[in-house]
PDB file of N, CA and C in Angstrom:
ATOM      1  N   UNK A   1      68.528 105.316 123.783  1.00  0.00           N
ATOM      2  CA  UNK A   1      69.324 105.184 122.583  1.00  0.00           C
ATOM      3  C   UNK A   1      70.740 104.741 122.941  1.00  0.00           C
ATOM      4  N   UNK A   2      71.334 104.282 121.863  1.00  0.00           N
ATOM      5  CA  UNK A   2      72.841 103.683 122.581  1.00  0.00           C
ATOM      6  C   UNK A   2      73.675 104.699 121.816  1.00  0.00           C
ATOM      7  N   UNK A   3      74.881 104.287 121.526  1.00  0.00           N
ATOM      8  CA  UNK A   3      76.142 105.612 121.205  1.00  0.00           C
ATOM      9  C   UNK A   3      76.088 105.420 120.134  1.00  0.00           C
ATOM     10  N   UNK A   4      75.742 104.324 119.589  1.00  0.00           N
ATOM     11  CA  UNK A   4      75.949 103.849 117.756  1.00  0.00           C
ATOM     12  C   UNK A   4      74.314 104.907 117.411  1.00  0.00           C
ATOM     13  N   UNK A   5      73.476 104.568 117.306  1.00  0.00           N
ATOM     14  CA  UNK A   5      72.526 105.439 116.844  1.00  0.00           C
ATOM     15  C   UNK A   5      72.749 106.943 117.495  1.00  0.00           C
ATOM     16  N   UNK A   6      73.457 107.485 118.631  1.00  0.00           N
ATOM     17  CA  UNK A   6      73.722 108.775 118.695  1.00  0.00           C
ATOM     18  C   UNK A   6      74.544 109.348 117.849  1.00  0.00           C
ATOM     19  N   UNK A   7      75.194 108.850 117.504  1.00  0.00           N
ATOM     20  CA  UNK A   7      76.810 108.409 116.364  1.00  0.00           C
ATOM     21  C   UNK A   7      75.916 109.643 115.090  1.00  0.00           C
ATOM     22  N   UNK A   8      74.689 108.244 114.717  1.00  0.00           N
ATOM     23  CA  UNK A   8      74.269 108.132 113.507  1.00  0.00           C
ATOM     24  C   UNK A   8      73.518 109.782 113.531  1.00  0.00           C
ATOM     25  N   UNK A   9      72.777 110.189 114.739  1.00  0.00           N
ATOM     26  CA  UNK A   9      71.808 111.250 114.449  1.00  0.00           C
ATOM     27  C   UNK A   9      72.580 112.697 114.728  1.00  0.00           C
ATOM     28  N   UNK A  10      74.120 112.367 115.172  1.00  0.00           N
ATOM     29  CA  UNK A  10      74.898 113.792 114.908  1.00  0.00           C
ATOM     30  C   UNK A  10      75.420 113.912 113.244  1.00  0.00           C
ATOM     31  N   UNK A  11      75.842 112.517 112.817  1.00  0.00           N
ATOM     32  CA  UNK A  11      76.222 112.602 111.860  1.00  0.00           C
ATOM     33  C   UNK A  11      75.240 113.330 111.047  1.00  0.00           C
ATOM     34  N   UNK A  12      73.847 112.960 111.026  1.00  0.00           N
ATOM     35  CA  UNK A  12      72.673 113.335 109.939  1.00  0.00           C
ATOM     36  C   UNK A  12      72.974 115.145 110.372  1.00  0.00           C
ATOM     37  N   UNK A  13      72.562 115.360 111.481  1.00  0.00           N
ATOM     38  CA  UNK A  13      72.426 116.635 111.397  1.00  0.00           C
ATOM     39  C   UNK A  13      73.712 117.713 111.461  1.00  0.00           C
ATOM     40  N   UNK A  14      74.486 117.006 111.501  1.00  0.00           N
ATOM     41  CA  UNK A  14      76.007 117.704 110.521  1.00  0.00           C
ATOM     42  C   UNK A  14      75.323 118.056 109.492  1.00  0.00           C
ATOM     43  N   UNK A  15      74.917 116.959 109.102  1.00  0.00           N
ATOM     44  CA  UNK A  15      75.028 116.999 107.509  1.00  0.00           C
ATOM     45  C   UNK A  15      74.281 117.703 106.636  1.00  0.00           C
ATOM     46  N   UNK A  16      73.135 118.096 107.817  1.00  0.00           N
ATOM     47  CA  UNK A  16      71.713 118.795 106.990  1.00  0.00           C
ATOM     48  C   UNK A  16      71.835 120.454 107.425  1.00  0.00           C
ATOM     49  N   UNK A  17      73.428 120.386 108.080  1.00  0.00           N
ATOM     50  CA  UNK A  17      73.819 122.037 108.882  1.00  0.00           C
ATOM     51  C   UNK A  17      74.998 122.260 107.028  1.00  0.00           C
ATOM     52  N   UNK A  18      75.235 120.937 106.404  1.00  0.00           N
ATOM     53  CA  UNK A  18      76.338 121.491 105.361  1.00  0.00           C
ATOM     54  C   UNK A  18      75.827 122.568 104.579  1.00  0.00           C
ATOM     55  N   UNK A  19      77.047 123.236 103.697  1.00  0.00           N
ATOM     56  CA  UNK A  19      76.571 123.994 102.646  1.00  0.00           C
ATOM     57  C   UNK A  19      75.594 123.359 101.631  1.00  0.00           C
ATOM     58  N   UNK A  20      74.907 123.997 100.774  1.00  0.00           N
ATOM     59  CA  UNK A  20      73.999 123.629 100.040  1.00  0.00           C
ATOM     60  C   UNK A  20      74.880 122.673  98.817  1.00  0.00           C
ATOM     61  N   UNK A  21      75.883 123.042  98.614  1.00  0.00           N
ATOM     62  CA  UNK A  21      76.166 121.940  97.257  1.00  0.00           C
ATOM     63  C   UNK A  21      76.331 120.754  98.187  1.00  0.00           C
ATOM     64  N   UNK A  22      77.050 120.522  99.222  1.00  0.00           N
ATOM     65  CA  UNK A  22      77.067 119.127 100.119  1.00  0.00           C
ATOM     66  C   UNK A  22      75.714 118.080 100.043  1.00  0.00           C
ATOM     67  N   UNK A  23      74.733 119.370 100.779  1.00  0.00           N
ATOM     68  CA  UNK A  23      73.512 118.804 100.512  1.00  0.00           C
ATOM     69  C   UNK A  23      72.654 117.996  99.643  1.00  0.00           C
ATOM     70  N   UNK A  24      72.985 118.384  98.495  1.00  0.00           N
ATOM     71  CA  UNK A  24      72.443 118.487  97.128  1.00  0.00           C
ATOM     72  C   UNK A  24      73.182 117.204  96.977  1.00  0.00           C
ATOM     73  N   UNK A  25      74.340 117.179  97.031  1.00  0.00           N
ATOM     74  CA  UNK A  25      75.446 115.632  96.809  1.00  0.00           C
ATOM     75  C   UNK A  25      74.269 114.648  97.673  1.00  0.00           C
ATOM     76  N   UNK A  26      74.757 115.218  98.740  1.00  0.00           N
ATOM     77  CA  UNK A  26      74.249 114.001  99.900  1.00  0.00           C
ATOM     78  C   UNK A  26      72.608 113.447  99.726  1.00  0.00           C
ATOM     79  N   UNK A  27      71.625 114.173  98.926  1.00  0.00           N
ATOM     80  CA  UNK A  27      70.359 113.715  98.307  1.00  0.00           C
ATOM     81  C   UNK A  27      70.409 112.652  97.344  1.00  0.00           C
ATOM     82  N   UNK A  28      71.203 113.281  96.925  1.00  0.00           N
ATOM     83  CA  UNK A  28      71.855 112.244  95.444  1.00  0.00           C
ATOM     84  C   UNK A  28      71.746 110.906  95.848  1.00  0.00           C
ATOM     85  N   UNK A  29      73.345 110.590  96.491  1.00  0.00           N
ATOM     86  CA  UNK A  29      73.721 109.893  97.285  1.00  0.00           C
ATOM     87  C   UNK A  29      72.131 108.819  98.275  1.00  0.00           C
ATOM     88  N   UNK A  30      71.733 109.676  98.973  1.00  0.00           N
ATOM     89  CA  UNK A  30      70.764 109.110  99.785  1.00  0.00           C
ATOM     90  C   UNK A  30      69.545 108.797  99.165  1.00  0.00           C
ATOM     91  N   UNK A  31      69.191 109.219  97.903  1.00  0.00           N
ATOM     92  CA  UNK A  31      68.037 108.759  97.141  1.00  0.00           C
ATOM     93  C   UNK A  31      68.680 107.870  96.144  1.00  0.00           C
ATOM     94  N   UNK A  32      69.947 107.512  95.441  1.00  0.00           N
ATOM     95  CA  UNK A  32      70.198 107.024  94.875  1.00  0.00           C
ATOM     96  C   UNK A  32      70.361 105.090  95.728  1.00  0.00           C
ATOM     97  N   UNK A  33      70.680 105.310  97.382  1.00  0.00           N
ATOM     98  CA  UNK A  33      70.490 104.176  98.248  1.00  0.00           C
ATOM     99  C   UNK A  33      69.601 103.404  98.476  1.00  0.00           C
ATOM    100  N   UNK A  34      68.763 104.606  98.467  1.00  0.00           N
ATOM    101  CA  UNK A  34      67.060 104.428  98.658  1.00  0.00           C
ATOM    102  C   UNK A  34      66.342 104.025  97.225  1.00  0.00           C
ATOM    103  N   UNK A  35      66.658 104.222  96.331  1.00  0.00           N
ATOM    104  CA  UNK A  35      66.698 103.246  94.810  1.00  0.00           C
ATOM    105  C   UNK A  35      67.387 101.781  94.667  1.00  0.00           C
ATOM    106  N   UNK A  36      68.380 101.982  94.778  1.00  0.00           N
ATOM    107  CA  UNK A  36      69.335 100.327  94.909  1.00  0.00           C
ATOM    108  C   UNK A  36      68.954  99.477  95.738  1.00  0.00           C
ATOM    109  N   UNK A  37      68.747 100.000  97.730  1.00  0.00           N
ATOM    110  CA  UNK A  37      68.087  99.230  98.588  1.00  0.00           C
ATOM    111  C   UNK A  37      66.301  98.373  97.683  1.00  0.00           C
ATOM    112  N   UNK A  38      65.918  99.439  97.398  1.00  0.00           N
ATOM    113  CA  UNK A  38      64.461  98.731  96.630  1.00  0.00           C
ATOM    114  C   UNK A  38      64.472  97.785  95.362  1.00  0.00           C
ATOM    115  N   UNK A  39      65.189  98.105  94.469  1.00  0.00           N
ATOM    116  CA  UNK A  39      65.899  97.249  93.441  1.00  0.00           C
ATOM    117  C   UNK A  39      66.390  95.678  94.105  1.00  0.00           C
ATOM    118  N   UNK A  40      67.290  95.553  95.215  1.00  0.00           N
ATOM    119  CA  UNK A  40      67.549  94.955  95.465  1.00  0.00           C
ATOM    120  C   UNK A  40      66.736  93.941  96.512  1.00  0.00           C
ATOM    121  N   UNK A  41      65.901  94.821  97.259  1.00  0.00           N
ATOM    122  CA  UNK A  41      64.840  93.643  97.804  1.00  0.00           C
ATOM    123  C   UNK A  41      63.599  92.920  96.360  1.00  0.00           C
ATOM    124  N   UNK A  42      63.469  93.944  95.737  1.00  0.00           N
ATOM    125  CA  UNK A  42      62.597  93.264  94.528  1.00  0.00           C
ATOM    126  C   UNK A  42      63.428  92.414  93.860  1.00  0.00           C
ATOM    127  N   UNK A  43      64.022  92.461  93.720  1.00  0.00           N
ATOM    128  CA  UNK A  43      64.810  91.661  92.732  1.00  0.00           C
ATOM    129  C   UNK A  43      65.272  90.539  93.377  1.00  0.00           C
ATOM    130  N   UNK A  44      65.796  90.283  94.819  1.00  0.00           N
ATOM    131  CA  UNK A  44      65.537  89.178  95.765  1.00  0.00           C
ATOM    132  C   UNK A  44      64.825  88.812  96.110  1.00  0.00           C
ATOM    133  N   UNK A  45      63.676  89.064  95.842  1.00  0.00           N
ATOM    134  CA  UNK A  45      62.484  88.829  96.277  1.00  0.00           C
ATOM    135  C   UNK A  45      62.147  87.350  94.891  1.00  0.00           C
ATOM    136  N   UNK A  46      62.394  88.157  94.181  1.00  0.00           N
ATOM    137  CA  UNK A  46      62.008  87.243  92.520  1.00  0.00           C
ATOM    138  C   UNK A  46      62.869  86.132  92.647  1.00  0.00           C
ATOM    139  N   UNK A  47      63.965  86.011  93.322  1.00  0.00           N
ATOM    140  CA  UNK A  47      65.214  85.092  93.237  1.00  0.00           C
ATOM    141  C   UNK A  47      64.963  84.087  94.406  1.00  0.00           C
ATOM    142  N   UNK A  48      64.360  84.707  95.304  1.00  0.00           N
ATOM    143  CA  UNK A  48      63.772  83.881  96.100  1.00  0.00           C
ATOM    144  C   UNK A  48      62.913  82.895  95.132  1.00  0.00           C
ATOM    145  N   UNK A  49      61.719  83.375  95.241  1.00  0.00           N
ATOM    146  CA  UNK A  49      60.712  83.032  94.863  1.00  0.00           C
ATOM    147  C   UNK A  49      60.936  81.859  93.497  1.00  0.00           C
ATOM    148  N   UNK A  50      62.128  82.171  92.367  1.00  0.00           N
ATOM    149  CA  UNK A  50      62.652  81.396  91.838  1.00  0.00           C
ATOM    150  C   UNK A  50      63.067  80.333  92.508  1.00  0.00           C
ATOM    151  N   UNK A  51      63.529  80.292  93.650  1.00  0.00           N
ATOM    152  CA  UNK A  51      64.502  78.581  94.561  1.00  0.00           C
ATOM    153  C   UNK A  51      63.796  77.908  94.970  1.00  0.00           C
ATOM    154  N   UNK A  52      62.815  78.561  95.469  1.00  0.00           N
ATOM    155  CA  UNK A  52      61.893  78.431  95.928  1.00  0.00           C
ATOM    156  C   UNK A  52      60.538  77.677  95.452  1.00  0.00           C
ATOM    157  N   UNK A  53      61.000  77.385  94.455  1.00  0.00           N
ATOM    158  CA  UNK A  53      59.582  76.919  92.998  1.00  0.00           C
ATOM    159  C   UNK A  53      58.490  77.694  92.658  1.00  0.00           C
ATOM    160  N   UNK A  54      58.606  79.139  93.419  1.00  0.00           N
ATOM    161  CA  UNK A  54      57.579  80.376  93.076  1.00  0.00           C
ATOM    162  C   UNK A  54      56.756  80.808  92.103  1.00  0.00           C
ATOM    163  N   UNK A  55      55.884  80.282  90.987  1.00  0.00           N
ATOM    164  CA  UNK A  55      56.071  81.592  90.152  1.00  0.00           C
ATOM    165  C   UNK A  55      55.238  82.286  90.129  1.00  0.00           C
ATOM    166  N   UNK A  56      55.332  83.116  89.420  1.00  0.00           N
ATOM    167  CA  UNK A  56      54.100  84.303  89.774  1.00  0.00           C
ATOM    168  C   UNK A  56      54.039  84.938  87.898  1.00  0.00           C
ATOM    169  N   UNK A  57      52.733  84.487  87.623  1.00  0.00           N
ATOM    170  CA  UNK A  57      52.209  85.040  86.077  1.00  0.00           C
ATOM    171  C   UNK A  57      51.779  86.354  86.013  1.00  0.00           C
ATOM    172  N   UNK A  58      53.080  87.643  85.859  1.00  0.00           N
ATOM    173  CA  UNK A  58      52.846  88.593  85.987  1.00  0.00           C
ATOM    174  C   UNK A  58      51.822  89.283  84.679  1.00  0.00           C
ATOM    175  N   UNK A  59      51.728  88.295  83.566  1.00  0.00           N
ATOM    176  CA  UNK A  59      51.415  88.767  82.110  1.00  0.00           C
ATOM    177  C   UNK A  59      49.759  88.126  82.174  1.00  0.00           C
ATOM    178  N   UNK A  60      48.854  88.124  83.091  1.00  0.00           N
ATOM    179  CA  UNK A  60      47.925  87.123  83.170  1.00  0.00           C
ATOM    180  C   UNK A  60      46.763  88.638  83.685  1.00  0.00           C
ATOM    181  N   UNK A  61      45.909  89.142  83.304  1.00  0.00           N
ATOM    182  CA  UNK A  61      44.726  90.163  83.278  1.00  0.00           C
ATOM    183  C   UNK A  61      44.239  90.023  84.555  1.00  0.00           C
ATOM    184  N   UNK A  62      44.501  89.184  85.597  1.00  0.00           N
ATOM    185  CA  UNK A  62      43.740  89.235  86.813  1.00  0.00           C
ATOM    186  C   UNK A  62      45.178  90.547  87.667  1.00  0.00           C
ATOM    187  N   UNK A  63      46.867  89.516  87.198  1.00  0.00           N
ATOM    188  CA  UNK A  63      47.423  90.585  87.851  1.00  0.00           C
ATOM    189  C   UNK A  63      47.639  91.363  87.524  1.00  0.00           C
ATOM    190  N   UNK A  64      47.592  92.207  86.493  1.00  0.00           N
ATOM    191  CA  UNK A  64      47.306  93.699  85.514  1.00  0.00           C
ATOM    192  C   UNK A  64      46.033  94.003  86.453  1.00  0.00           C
ATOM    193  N   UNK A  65      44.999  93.786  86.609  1.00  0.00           N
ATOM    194  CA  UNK A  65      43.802  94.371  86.993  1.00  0.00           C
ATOM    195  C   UNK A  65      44.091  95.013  88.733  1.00  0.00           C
ATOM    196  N   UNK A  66      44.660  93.735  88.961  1.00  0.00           N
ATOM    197  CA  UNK A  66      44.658  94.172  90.721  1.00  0.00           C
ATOM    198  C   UNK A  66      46.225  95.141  90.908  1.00  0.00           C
ATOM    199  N   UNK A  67      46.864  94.800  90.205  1.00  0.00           N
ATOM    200  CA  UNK A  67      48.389  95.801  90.224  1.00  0.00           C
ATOM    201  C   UNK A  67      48.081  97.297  90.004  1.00  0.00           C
ATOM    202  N   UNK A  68      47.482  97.109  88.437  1.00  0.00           N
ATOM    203  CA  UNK A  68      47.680  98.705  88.031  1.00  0.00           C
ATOM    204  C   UNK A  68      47.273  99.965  89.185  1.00  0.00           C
ATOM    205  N   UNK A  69      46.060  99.958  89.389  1.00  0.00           N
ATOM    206  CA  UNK A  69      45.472 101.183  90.222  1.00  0.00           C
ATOM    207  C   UNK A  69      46.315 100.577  91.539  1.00  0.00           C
ATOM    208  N   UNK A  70      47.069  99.986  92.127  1.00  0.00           N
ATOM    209  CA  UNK A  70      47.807  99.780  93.208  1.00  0.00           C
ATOM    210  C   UNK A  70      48.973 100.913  93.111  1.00  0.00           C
ATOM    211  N   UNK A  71      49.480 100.591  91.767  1.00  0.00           N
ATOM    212  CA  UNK A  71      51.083 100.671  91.271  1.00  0.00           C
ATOM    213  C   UNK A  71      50.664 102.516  90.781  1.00  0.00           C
ATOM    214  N   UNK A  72      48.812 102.961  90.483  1.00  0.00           N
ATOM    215  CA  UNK A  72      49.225 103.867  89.857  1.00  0.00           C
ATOM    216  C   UNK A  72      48.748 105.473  91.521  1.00  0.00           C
ATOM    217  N   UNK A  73      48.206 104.403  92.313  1.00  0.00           N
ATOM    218  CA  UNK A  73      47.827 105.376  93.398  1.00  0.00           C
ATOM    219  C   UNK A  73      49.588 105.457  94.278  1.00  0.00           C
ATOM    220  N   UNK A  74      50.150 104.624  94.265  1.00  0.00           N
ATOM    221  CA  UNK A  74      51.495 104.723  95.156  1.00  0.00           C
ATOM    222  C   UNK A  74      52.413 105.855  94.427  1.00  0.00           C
ATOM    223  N   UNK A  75      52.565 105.576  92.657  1.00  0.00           N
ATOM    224  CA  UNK A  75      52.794 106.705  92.225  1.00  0.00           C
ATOM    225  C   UNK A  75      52.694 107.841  92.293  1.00  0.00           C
ATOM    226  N   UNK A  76      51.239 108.020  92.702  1.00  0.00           N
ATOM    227  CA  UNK A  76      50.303 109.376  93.197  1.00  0.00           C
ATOM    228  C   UNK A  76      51.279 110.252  94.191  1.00  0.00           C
ATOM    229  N   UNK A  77      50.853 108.881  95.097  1.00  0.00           N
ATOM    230  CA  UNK A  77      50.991 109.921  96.373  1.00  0.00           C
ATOM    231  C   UNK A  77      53.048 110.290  97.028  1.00  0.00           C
ATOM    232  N   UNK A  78      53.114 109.305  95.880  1.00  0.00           N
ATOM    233  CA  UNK A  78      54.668 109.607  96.016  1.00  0.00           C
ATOM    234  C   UNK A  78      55.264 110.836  95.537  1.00  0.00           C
ATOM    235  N   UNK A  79      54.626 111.024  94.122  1.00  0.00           N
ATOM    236  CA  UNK A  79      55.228 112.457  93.351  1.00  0.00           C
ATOM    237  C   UNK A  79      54.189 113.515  94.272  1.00  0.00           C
ATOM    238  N   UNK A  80      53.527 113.617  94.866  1.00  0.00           N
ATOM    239  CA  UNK A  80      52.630 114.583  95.473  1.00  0.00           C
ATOM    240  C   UNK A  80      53.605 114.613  97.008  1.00  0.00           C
ATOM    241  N   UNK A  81      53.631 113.561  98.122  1.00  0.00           N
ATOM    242  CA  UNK A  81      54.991 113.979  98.689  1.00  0.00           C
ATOM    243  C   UNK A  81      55.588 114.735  98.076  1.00  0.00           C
ATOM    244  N   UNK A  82      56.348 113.926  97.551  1.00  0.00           N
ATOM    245  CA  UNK A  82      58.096 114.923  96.929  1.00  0.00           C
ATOM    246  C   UNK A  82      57.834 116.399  96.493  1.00  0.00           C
ATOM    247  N   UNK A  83      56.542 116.510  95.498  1.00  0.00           N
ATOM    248  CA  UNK A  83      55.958 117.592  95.442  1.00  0.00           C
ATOM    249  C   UNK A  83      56.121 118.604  96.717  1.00  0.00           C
ATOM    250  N   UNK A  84      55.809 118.148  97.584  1.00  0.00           N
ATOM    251  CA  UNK A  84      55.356 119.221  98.912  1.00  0.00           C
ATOM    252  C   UNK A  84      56.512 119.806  99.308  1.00  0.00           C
ATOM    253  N   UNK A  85      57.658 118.447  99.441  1.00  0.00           N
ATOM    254  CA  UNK A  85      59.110 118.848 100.176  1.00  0.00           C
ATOM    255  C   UNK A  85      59.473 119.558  99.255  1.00  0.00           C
ATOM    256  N   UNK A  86      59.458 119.982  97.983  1.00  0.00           N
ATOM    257  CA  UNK A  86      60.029 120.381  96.987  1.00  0.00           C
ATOM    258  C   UNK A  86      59.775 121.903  96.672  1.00  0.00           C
ATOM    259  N   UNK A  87      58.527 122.305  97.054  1.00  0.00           N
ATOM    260  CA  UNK A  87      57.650 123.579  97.011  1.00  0.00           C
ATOM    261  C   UNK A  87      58.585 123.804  98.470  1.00  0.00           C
ATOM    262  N   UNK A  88      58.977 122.991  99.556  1.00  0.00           N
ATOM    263  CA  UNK A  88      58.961 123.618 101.093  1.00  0.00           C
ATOM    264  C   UNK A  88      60.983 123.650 100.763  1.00  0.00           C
ATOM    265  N   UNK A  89      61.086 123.848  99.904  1.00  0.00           N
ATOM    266  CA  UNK A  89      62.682 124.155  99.504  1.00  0.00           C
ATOM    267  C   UNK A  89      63.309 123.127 100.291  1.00  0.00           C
ATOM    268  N   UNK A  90      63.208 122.150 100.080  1.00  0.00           N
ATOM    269  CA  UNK A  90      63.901 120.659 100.673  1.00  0.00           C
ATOM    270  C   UNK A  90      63.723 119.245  99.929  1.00  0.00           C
ATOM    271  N   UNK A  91      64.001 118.444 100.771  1.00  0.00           N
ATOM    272  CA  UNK A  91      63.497 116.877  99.656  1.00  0.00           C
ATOM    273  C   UNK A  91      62.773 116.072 100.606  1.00  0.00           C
ATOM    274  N   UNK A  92      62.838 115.024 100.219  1.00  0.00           N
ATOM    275  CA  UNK A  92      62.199 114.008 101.639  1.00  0.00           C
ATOM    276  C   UNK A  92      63.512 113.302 102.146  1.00  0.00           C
ATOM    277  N   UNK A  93      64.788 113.541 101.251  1.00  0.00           N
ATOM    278  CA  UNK A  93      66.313 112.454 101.735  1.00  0.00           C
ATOM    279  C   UNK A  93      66.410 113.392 103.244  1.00  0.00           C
ATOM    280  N   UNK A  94      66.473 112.709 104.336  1.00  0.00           N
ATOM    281  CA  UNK A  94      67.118 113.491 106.003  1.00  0.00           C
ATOM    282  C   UNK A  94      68.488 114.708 105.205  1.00  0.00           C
ATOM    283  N   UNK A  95      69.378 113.924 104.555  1.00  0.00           N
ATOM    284  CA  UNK A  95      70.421 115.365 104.301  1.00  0.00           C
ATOM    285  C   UNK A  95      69.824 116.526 104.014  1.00  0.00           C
ATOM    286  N   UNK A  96      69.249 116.530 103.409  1.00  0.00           N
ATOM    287  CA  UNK A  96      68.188 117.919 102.997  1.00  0.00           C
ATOM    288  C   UNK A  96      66.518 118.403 102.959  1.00  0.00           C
ATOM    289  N   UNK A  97      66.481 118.243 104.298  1.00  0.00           N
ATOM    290  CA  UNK A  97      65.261 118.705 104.730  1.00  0.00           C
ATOM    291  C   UNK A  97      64.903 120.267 104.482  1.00  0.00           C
ATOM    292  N   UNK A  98      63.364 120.037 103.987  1.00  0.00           N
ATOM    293  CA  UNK A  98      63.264 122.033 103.987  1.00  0.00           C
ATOM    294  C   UNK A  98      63.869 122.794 105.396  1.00  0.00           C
ATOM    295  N   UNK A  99      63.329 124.099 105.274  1.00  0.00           N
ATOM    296  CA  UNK A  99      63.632 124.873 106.572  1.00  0.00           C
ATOM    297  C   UNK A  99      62.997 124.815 107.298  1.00  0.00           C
ATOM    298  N   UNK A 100      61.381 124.571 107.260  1.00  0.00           N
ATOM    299  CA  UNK A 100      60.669 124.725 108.102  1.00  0.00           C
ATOM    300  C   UNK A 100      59.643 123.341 107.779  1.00  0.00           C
ATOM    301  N   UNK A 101      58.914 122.677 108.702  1.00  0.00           N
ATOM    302  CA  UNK A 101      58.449 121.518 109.207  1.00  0.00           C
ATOM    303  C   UNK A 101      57.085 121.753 108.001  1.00  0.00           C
ATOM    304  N   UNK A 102      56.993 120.399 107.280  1.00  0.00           N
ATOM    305  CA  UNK A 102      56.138 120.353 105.684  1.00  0.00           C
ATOM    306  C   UNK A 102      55.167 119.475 107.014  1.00  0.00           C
ATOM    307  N   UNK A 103      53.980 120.154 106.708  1.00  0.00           N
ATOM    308  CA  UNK A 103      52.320 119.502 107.635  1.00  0.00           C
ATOM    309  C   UNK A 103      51.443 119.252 106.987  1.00  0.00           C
ATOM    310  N   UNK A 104      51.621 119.727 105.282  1.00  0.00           N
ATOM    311  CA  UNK A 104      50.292 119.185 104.434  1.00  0.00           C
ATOM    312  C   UNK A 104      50.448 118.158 104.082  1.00  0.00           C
TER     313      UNK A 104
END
């Protein structure tokens, strides 16, 4: 590892040693990144794909058919994560990890 990523993994675990309202900020914060970062590759993604002469007929029953059960199993297993960290008194953001190591 070099000093810049050592940098980075004292900083995290400062951060996951803060008081609980810190924490709670710093989820915010780190899931709210982790929203915008995704927003922003989708949405560049489309802008690409616009310059690009791309298009893609999202309103057309073949891509409804192959999307939905894609779009509705990722859902799944996403709220079922968060679920787990959430029961294990933590989140999935690094600032606020439960106390003890989530294995289901």
């Amino acid at each position: 590892m070099n000093k810049d990523q050592n940098r980075l993994i004292t900083l995290v675990h400062q951060a996951t040693q803060a008081s609980l309202s810190v924490r709670l900020l710093l989820t915010v914060v780190g899931a709210s990144l982790f929203l915008g970062v995704t927003t922003l590759v989708i949405v560049g993604g489309l802008a690409l794909d616009r310059v690009f002469g791309r298009s893609w007929d999202l309103t057309s029953l073949w891509s409804i058919v192959i999307a939905a059960p894609e779009l509705a199993a990722a859902f799944y297993f996403m709220l079922w994560s968060a679920g787990k960290f959430f029961l294990s008194q933590g989140s999935p953001v690094p600032m606020n990890p439960p106390p003890k190591l989530v294995t289901d």
